[in-house]
C-alpha atoms as a PDB file:
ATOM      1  CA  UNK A   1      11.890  14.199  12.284  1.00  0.00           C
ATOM      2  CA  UNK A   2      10.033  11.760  13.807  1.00  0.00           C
ATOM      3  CA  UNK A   3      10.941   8.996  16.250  1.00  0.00           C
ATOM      4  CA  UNK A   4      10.050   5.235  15.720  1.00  0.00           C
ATOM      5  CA  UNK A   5      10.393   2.298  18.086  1.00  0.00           C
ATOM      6  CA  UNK A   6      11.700  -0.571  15.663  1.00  0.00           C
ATOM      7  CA  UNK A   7      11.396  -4.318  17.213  1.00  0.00           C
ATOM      8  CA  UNK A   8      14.782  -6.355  17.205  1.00  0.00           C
ATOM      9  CA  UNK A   9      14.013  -8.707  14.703  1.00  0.00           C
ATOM     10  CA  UNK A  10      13.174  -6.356  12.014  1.00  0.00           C
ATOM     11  CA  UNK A  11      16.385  -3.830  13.114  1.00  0.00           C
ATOM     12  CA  UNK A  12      18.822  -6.605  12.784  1.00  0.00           C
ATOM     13  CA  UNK A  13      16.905  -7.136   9.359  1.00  0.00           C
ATOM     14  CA  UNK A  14      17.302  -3.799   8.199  1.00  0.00           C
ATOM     15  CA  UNK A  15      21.065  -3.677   9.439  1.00  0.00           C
ATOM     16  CA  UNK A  16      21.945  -6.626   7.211  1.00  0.00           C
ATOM     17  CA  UNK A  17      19.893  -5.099   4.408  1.00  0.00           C
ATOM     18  CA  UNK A  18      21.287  -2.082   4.605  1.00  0.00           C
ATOM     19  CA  UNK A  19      25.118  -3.118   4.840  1.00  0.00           C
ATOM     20  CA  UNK A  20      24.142  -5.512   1.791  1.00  0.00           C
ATOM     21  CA  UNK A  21      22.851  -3.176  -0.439  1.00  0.00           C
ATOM     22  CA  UNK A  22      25.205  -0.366   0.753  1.00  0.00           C
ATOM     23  CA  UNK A  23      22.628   2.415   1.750  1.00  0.00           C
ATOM     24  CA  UNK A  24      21.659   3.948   5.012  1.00  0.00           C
ATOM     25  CA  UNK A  25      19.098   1.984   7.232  1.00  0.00           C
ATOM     26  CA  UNK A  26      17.318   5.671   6.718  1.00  0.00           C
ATOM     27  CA  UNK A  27      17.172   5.162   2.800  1.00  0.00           C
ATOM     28  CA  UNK A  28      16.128   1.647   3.550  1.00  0.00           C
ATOM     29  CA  UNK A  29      13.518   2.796   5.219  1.00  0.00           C
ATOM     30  CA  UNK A  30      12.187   5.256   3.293  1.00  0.00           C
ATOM     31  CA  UNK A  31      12.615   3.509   0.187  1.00  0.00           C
ATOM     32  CA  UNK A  32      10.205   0.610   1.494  1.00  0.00           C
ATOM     33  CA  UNK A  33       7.455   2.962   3.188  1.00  0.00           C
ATOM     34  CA  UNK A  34       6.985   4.367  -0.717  1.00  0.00           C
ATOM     35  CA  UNK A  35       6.493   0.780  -1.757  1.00  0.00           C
ATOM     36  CA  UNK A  36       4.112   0.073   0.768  1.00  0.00           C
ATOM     37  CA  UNK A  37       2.467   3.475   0.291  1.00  0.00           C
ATOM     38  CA  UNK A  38       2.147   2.772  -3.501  1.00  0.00           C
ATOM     39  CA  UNK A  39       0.763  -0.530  -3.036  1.00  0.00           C
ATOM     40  CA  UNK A  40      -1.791   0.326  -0.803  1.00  0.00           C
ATOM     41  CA  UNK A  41      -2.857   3.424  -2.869  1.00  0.00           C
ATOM     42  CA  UNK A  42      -3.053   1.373  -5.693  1.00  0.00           C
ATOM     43  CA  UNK A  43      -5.216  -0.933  -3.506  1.00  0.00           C
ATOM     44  CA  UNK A  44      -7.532   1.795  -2.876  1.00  0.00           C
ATOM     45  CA  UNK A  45      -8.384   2.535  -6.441  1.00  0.00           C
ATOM     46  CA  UNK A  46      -8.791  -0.562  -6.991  1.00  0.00           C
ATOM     47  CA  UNK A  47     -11.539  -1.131  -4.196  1.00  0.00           C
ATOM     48  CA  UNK A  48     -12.957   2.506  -5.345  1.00  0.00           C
ATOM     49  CA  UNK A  49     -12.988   0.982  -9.111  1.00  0.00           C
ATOM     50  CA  UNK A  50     -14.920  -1.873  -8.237  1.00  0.00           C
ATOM     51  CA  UNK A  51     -17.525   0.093  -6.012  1.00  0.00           C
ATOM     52  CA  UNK A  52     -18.007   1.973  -9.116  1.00  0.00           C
ATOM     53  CA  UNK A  53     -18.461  -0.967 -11.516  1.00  0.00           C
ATOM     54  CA  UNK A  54     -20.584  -2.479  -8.111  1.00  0.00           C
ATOM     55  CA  UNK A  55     -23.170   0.475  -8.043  1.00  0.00           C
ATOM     56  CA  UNK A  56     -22.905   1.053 -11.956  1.00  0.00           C
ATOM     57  CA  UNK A  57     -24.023  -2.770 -11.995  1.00  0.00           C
ATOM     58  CA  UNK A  58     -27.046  -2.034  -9.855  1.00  0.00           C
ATOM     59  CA  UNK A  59     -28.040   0.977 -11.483  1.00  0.00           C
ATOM     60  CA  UNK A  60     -28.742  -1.004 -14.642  1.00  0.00           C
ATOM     61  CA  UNK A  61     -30.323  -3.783 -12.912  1.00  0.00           C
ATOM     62  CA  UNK A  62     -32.982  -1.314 -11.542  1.00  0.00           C
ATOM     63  CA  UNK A  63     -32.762   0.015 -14.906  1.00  0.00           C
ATOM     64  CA  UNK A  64     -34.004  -3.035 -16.828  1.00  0.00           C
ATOM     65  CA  UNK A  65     -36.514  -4.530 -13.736  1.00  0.00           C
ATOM     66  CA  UNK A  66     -38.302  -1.241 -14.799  1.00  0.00           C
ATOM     67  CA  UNK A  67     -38.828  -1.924 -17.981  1.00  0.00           C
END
């Protein structure tokens, strides 16, 4: 288990979130680091897609100047 330093503002957030909802400030937690681990993995293949498409796109262009 791991130990994290949490600043005020967002602990009083997550208090009132939690009691709101009805789930542990832990569960809270851990359900919003797999959002924000989703999102930015989906960000990733998206950056890695375009690269693709990007050197795809200059493969062809060298491609057809050679023709």
């Amino acid at each position: 288990m791991s130990i994290v330093i949490i600043p005020k503002k967002i602990n009083r957030d997550l208090k009132k979130i939690s009691s709101s909802f009805g789930v542990s400030e832990s569960k809270v937690i851990t359900n919003a680091f797999l959002y924000y681990s989703k999102s930015i993995k989906n960000k990733i293949d998206l950056q890695k897609e375009l690269m693709e498409w990007d050197n795809a796109s200059n493969q062809d262009l060298i491609s057809f100047e050679k023709k």
